[in-house]
N, C-alpha and C. Protein backbone atom coordinates (compact mmCIF):
# COMPACT_ATOMS: atom_id res chain seq x y z
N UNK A 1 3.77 -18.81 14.66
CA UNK A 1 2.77 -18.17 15.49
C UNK A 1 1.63 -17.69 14.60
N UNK A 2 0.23 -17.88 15.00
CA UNK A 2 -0.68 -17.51 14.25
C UNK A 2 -1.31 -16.15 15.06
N UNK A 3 -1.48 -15.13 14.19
CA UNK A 3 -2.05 -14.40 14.58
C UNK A 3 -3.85 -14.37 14.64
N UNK A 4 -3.76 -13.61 15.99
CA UNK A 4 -5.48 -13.92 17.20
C UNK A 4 -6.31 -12.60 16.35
N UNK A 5 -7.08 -12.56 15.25
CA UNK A 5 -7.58 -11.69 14.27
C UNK A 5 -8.48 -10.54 15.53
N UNK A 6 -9.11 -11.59 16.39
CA UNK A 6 -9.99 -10.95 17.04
C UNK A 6 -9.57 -9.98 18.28
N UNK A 7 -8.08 -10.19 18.28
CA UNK A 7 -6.99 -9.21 19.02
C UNK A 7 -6.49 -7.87 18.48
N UNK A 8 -6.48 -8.00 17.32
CA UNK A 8 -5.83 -6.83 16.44
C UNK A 8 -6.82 -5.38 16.96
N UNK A 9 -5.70 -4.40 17.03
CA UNK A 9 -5.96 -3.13 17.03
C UNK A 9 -7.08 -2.27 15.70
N UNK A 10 -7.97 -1.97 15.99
CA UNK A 10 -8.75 -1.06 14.47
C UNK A 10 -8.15 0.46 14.93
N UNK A 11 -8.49 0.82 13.33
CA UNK A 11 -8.30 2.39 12.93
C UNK A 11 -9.10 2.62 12.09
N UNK A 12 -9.91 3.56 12.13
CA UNK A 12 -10.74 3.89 10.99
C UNK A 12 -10.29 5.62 10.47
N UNK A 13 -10.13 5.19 9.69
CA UNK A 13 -9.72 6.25 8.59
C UNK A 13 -11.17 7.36 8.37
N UNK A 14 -10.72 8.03 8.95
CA UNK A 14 -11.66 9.35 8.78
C UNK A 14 -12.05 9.84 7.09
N UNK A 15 -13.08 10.37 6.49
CA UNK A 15 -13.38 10.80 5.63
C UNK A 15 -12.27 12.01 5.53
N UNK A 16 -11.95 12.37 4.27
CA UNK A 16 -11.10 13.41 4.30
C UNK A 16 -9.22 13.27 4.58
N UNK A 17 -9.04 11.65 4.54
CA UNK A 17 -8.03 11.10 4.69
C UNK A 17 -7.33 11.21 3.52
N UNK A 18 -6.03 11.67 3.16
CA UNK A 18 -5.24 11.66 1.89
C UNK A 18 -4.67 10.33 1.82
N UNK A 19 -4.45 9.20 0.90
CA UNK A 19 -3.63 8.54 0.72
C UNK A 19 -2.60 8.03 -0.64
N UNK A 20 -1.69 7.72 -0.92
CA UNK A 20 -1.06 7.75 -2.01
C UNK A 20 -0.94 6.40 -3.04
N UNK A 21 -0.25 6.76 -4.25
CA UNK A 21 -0.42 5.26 -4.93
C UNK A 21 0.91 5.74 -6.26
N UNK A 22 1.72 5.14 -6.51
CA UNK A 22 2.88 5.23 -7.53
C UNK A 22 2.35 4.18 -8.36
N UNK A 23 1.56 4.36 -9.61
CA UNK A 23 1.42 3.28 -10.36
C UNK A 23 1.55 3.54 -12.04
N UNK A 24 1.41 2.65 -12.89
CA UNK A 24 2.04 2.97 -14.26
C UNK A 24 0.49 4.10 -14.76
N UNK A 25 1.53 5.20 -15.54
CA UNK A 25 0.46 5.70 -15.80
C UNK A 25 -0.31 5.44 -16.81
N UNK A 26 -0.85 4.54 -17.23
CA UNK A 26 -1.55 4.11 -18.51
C UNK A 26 -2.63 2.98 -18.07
N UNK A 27 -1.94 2.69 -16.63
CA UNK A 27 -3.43 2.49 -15.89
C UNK A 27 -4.19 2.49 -14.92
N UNK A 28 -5.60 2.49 -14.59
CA UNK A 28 -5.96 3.05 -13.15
C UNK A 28 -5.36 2.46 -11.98
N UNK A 29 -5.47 3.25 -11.01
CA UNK A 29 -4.74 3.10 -10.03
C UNK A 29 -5.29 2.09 -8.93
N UNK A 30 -6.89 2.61 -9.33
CA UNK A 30 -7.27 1.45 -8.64
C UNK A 30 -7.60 -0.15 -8.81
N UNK A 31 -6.34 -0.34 -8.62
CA UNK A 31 -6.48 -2.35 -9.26
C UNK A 31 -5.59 -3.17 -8.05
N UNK A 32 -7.09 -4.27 -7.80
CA UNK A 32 -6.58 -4.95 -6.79
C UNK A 32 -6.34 -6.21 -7.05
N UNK A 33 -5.08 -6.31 -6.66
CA UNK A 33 -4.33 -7.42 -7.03
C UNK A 33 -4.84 -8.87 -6.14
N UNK A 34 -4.75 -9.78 -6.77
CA UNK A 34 -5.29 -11.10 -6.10
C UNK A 34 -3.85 -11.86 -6.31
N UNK A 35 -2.80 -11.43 -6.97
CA UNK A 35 -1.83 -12.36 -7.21
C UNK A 35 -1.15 -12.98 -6.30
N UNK A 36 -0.42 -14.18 -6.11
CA UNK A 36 0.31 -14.62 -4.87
C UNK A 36 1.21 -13.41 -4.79
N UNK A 37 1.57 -12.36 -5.47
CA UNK A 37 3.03 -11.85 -5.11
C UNK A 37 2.93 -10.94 -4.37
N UNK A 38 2.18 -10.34 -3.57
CA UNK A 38 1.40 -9.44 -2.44
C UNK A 38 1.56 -9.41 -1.34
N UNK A 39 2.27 -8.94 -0.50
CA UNK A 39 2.07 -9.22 0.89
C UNK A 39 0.96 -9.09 1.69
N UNK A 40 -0.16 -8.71 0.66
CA UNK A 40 -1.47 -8.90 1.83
C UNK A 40 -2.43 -8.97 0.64
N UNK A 41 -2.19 -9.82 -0.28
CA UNK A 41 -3.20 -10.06 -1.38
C UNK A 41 -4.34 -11.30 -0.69
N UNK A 42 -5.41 -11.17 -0.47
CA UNK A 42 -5.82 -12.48 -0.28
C UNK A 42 -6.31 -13.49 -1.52
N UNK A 43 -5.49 -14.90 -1.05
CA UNK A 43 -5.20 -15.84 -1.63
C UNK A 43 -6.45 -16.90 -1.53
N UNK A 44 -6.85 -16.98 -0.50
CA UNK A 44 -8.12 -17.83 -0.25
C UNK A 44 -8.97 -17.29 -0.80
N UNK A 45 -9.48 -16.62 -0.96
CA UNK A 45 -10.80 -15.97 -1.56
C UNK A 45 -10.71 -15.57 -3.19
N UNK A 46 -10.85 -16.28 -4.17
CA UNK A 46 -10.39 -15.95 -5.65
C UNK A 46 -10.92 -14.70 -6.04
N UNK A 47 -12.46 -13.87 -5.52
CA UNK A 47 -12.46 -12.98 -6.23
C UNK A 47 -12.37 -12.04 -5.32
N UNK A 48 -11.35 -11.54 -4.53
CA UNK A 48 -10.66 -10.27 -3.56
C UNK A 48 -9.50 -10.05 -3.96
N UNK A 49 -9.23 -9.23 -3.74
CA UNK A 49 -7.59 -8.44 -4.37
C UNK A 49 -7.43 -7.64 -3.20
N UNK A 50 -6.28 -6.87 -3.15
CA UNK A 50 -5.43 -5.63 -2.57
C UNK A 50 -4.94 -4.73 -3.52
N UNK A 51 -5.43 -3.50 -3.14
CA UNK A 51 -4.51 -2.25 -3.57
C UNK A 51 -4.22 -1.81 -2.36
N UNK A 52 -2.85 -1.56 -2.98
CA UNK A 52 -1.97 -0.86 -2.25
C UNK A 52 -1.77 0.68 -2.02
N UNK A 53 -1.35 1.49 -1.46
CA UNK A 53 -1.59 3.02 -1.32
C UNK A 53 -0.24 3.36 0.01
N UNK A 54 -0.51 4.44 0.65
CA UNK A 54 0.94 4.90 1.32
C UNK A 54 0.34 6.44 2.10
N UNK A 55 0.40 6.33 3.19
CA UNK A 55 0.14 7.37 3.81
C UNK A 55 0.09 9.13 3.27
N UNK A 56 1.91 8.85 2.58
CA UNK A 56 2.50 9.71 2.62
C UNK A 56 2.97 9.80 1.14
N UNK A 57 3.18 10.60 0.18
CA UNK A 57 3.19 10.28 -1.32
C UNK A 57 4.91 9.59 -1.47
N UNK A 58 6.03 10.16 -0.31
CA UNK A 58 7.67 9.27 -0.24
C UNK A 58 6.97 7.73 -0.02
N UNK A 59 6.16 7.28 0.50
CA UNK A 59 5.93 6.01 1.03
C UNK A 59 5.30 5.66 -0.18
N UNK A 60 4.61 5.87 -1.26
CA UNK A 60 4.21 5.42 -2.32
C UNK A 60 5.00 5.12 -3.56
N UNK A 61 6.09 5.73 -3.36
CA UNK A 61 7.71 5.77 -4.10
C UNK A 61 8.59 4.53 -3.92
N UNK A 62 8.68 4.65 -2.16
CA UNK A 62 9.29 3.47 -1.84
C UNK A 62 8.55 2.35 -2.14
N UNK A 63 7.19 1.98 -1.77
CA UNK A 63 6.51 0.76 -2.24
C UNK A 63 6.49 0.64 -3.71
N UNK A 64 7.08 1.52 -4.56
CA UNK A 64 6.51 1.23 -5.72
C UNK A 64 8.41 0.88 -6.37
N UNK A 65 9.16 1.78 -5.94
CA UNK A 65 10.63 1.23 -6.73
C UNK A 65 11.42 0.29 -5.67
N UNK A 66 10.65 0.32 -4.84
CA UNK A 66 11.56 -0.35 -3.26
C UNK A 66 13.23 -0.19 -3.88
N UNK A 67 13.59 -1.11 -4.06
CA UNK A 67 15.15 -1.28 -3.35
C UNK A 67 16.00 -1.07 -5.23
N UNK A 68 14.99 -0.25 -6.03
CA UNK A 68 15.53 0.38 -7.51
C UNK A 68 15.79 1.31 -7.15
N UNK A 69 17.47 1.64 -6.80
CA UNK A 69 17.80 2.87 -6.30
C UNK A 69 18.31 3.79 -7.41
N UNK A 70 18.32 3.30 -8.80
CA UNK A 70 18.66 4.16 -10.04
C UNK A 70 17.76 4.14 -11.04
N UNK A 71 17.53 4.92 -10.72
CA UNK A 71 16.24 4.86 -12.13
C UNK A 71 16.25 5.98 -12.97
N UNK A 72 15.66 5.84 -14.23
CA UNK A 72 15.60 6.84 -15.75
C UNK A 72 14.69 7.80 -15.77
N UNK A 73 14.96 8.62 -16.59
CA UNK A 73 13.74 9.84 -16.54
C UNK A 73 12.55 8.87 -17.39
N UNK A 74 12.93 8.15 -17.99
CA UNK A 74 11.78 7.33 -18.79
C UNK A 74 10.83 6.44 -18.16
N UNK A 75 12.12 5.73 -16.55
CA UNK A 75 11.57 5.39 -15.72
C UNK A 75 10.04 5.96 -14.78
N UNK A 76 10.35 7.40 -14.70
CA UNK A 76 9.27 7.91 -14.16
C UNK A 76 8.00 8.34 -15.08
N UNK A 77 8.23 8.89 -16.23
CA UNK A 77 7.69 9.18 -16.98
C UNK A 77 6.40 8.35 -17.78
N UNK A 78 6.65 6.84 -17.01
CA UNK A 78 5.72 6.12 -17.42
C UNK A 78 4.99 5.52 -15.98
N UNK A 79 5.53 6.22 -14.67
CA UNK A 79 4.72 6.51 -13.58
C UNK A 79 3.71 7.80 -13.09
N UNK A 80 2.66 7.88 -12.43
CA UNK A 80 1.87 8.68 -12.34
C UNK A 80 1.85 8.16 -10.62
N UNK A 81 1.39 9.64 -9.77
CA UNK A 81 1.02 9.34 -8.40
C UNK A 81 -0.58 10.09 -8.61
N UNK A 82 -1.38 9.06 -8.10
CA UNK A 82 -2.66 9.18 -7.61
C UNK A 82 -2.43 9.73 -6.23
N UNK A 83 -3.20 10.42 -5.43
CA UNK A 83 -3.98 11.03 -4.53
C UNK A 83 -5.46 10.14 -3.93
N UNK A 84 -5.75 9.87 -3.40
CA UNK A 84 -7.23 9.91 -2.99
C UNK A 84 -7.06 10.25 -1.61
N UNK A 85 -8.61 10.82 -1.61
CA UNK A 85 -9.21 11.59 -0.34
C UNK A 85 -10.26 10.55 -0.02
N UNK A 86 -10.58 10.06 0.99
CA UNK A 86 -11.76 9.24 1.43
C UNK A 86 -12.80 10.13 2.08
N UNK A 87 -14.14 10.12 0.81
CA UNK A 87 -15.09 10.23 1.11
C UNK A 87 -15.97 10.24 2.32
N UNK A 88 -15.62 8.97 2.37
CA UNK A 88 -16.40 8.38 4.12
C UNK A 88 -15.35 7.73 4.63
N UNK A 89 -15.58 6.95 6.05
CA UNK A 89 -14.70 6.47 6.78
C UNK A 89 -14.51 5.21 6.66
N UNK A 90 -13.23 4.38 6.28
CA UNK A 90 -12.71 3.19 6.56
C UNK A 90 -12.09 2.78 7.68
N UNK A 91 -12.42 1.41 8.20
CA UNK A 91 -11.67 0.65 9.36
C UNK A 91 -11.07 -0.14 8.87
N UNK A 92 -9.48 -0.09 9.25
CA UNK A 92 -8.66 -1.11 8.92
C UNK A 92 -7.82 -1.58 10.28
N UNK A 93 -7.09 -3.17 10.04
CA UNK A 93 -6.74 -3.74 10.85
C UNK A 93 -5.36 -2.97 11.14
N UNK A 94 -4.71 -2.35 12.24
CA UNK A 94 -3.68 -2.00 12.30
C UNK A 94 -2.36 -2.37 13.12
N UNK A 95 -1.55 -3.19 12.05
CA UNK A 95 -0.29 -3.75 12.35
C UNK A 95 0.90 -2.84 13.08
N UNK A 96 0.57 -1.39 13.13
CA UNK A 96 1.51 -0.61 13.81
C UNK A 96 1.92 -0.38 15.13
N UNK A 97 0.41 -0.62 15.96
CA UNK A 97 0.81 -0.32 17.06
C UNK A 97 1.33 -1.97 17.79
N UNK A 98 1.88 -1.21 19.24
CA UNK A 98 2.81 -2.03 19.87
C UNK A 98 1.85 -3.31 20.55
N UNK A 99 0.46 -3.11 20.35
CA UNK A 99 -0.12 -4.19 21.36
C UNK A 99 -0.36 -5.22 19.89
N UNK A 100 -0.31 -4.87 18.94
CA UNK A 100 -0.17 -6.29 17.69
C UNK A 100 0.32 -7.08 18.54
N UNK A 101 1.84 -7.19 18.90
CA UNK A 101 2.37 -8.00 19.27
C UNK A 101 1.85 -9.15 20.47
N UNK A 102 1.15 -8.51 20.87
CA UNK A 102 0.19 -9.99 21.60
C UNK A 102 -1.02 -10.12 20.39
N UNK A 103 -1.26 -10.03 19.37
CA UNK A 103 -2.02 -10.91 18.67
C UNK A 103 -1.52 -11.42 17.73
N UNK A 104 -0.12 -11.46 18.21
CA UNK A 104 0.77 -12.83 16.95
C UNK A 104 1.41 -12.00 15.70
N UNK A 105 1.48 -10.25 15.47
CA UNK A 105 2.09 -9.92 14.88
C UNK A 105 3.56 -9.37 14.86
N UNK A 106 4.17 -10.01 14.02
CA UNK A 106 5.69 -9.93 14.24
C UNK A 106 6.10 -9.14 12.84
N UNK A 107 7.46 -8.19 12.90
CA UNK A 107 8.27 -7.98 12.13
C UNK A 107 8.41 -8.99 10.66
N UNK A 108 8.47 -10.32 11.07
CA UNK A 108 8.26 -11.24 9.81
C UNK A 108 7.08 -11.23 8.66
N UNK A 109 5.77 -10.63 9.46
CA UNK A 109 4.27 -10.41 8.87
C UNK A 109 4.07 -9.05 7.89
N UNK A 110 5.17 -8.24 8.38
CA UNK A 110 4.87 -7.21 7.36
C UNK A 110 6.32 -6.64 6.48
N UNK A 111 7.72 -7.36 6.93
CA UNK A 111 8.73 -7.43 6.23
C UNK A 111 9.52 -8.51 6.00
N UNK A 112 8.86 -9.55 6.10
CA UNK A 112 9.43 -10.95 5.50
C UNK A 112 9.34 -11.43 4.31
N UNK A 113 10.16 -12.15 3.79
CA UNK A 113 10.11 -12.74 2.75
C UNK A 113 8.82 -13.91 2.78
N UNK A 114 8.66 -14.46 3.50
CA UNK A 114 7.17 -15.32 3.40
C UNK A 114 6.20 -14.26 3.15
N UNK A 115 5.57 -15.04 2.05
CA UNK A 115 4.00 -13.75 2.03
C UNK A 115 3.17 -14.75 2.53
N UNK A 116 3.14 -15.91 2.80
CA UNK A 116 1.91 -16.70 3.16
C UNK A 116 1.40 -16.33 4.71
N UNK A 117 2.40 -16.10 5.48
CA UNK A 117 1.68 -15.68 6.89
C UNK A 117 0.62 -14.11 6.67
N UNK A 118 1.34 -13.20 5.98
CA UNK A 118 0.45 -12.68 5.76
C UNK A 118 -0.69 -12.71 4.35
N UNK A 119 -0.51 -13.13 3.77
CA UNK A 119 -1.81 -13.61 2.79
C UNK A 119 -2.83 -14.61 3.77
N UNK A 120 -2.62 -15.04 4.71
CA UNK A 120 -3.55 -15.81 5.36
C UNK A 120 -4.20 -14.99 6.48
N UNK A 121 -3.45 -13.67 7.12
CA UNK A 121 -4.00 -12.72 7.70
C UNK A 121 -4.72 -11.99 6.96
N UNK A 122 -4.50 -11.44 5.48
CA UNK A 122 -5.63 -11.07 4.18
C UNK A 122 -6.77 -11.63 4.15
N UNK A 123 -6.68 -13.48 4.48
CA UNK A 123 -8.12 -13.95 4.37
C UNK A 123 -8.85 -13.50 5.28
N UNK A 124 -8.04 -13.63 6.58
CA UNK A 124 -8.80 -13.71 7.70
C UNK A 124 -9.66 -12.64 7.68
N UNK A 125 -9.26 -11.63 7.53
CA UNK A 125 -9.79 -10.41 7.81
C UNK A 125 -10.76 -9.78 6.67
N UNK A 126 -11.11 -10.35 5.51
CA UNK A 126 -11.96 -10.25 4.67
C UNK A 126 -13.13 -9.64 5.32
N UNK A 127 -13.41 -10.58 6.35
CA UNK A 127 -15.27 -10.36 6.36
C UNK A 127 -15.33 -9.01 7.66
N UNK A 128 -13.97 -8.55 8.35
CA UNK A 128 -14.14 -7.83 9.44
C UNK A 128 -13.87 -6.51 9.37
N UNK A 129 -13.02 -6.27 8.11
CA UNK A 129 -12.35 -4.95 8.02
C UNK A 129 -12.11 -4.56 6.25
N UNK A 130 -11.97 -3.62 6.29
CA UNK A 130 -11.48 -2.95 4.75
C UNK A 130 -9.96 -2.91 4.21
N UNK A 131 -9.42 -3.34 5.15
CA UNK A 131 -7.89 -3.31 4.78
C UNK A 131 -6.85 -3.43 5.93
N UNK A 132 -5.64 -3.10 5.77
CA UNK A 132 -4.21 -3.59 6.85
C UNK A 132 -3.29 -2.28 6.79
N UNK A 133 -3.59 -1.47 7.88
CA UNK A 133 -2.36 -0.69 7.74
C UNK A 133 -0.85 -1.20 8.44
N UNK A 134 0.19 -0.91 7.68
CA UNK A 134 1.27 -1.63 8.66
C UNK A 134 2.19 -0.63 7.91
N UNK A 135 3.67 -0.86 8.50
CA UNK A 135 4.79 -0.26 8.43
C UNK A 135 5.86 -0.67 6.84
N UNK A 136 5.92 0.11 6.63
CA UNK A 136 6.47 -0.22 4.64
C UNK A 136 7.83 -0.90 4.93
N UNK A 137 8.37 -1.75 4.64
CA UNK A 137 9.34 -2.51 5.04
C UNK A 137 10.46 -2.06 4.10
N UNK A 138 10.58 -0.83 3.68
CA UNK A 138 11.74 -0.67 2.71
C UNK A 138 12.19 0.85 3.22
N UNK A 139 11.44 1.38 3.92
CA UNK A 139 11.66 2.33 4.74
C UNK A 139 12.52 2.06 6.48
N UNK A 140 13.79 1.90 6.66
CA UNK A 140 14.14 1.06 7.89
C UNK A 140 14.27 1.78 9.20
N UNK A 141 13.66 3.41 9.10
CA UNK A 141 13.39 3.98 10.16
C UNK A 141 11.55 3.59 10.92
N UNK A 142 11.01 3.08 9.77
CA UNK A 142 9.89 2.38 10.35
C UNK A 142 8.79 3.43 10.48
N UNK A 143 8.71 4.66 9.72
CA UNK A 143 7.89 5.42 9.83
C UNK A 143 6.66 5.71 8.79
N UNK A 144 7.21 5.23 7.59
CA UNK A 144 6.25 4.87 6.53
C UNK A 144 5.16 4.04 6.55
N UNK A 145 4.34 4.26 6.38
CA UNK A 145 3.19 3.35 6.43
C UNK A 145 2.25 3.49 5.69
N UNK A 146 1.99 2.18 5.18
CA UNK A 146 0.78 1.69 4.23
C UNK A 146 -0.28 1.57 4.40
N UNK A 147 -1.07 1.36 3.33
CA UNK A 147 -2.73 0.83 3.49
C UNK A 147 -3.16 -0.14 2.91
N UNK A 148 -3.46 -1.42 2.65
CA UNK A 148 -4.03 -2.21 1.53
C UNK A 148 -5.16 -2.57 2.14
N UNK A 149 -6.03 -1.94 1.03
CA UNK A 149 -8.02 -2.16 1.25
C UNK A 149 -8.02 -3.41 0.66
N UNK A 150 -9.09 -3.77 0.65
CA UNK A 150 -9.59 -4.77 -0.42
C UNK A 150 -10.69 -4.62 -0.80
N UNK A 151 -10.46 -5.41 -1.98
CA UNK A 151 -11.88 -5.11 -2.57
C UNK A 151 -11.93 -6.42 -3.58
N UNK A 152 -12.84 -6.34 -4.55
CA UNK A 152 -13.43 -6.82 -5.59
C UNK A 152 -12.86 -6.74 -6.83
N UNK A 153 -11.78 -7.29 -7.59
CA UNK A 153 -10.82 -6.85 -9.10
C UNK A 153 -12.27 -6.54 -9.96
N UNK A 154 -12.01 -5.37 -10.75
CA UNK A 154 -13.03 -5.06 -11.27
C UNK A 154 -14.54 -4.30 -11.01
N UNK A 155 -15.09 -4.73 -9.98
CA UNK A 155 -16.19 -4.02 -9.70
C UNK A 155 -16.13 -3.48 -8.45
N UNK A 156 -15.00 -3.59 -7.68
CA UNK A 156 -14.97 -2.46 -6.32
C UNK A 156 -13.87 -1.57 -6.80
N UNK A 157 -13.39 -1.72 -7.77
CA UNK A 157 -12.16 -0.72 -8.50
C UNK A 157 -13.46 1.09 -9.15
N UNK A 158 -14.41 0.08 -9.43
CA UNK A 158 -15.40 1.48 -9.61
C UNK A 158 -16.00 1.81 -8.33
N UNK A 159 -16.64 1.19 -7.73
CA UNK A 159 -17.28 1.33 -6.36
C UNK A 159 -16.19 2.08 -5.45
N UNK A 160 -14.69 1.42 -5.81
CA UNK A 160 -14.03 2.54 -4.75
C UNK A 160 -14.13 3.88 -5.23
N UNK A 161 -14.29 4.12 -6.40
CA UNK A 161 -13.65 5.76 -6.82
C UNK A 161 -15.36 6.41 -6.27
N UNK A 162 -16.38 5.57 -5.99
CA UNK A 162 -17.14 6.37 -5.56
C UNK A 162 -17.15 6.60 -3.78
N UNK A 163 -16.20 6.16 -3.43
CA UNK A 163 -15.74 5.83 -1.66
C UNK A 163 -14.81 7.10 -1.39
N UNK A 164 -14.19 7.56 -2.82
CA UNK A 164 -13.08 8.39 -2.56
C UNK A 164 -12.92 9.50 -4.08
N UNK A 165 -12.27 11.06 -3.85
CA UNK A 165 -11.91 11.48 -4.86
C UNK A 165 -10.49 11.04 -5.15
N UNK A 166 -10.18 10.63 -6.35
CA UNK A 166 -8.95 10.56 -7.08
C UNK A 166 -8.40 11.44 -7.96
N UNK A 167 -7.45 11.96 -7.52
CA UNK A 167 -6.70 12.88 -8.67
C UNK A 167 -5.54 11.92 -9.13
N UNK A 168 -5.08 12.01 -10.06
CA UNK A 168 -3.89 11.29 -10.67
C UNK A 168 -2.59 12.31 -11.70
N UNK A 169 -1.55 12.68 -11.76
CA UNK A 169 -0.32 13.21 -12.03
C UNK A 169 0.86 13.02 -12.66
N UNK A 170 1.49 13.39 -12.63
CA UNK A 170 2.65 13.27 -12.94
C UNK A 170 3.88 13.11 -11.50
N UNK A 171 4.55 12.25 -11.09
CA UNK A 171 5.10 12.11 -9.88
C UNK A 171 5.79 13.85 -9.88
N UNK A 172 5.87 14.63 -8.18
CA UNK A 172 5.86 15.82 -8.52
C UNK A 172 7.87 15.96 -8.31
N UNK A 173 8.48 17.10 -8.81
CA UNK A 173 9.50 17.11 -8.40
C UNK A 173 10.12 16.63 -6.93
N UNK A 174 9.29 17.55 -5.98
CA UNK A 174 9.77 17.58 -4.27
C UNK A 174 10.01 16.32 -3.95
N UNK A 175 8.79 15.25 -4.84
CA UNK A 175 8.70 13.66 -4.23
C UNK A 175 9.80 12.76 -4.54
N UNK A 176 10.40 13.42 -5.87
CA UNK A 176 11.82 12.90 -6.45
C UNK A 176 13.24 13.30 -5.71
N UNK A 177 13.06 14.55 -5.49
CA UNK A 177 13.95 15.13 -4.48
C UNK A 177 13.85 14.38 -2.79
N UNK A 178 12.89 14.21 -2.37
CA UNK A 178 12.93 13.50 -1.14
C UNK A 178 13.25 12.26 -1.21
N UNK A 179 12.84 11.50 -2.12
CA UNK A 179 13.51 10.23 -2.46
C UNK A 179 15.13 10.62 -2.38
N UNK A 180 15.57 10.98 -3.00
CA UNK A 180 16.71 11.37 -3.63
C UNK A 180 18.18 11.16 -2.05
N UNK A 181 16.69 12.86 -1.36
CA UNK A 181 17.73 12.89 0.20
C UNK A 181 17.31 11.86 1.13
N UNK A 182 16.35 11.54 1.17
CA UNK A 182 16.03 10.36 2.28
C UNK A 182 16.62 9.06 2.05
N UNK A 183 16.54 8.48 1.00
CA UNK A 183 17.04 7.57 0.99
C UNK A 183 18.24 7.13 -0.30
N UNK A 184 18.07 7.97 -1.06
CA UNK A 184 19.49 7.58 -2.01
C UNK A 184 19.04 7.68 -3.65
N UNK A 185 17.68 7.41 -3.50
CA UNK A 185 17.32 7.42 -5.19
C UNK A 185 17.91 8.22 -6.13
N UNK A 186 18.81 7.70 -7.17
CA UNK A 186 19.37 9.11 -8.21
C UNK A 186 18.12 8.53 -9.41
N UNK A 187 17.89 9.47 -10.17
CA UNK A 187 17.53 9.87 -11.29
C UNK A 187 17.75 9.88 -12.83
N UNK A 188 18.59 9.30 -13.68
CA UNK A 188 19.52 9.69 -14.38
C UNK A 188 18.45 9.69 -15.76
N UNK A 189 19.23 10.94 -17.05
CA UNK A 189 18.85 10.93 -17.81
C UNK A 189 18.39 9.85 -18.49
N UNK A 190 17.38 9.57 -19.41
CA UNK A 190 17.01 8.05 -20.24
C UNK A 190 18.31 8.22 -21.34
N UNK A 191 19.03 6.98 -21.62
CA UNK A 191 19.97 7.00 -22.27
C UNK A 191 19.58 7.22 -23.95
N UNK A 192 20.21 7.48 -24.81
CA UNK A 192 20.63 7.91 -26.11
C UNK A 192 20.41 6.86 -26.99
């Protein structure tokens, strides 16, 4: 089934929107990936990428260790969580609500192992919208939810930080602890 682009639900993200990002800390956060390994990288277009981000800073955890349910203090220690606040307002295509499903979006588009159905919804939507919010597929109560903008590798990676403030950290305790009770993540000392 191909999804009807010109069916999809918008959301525009209000200025003043928090969103999250779990990435290595040694480098910026904002880097958009063009690689096939993306579930919403677009592939047709060589110079567009996706970054990825997370409503909620647990949803930036899960997208970032998904299904690494043991990890080292060394493990984290070479992660950092970004913050951004959006400046101004973004519209993105949104895979959450229930009327997707008459424009051809299915469960398979945002938690399947094929990335090509959605890397081809990435192209599509290049010229109409700023990004895809949908439901984090490693979260199985279905409440997590993502963002992937797109942009430009390299020169919308600066242009975004002027779209948005970024703070960047140290992942905070509470976010390790909620991992921990929500879904199982242990922690363990870096070994000897």
């Amino acid at each position: 089934m191909t999804v009807d682009v010109a069916r999809l639900s918008r959301r525009t993200l209000k200025a003043g929107t928090m969103l999250h990002r779990v990435h290595r800390a040694d480098r910026d956060p904002w880097f958009f990936d063009r690689s096939p390994h993306g579930r919403f990288n677009p592939t047709g277009t060589p110079d567009r990428g996706a970054c990825y981000w997370a409503e909620k800073p647990i949803g930036a955890w899960i997208e970032s260790f998904r299904s690494l349910l043991t990890l080292t203090e060394e493990d984290l220690a070479g992660r950092a969580l970004a913050t951004l606040t959006l400046t101004g307002d973004l519209v993105v295509s949104d895979l959450t609500v229930k009327r997707a499903l008459a424009a051809g979006v299915t469960a398979s588009i945002t938690a399947g192992a094929d990335y090509a159905p959605p890397q081809a919804l990435a192209d599509a939507l290049q010229a109409v919208t700023d990004g895809i919010r949908w439901r984090l597929r490693h979260d199985l109560s279905q409440r997590l939810v993502g963002v992937a903008l797109f942009g430009q590798p390299g020169r919308d990676a600066a242009r975004s930080r002027g779209r948005a403030r970024t703070s960047t950290g140290p992942i905070p305790q509470s976010v390790r602890e909620e991992a921990g009770r929500l879904f199982g993540y242990r922690v363990l000392p870096t070994p000897v």
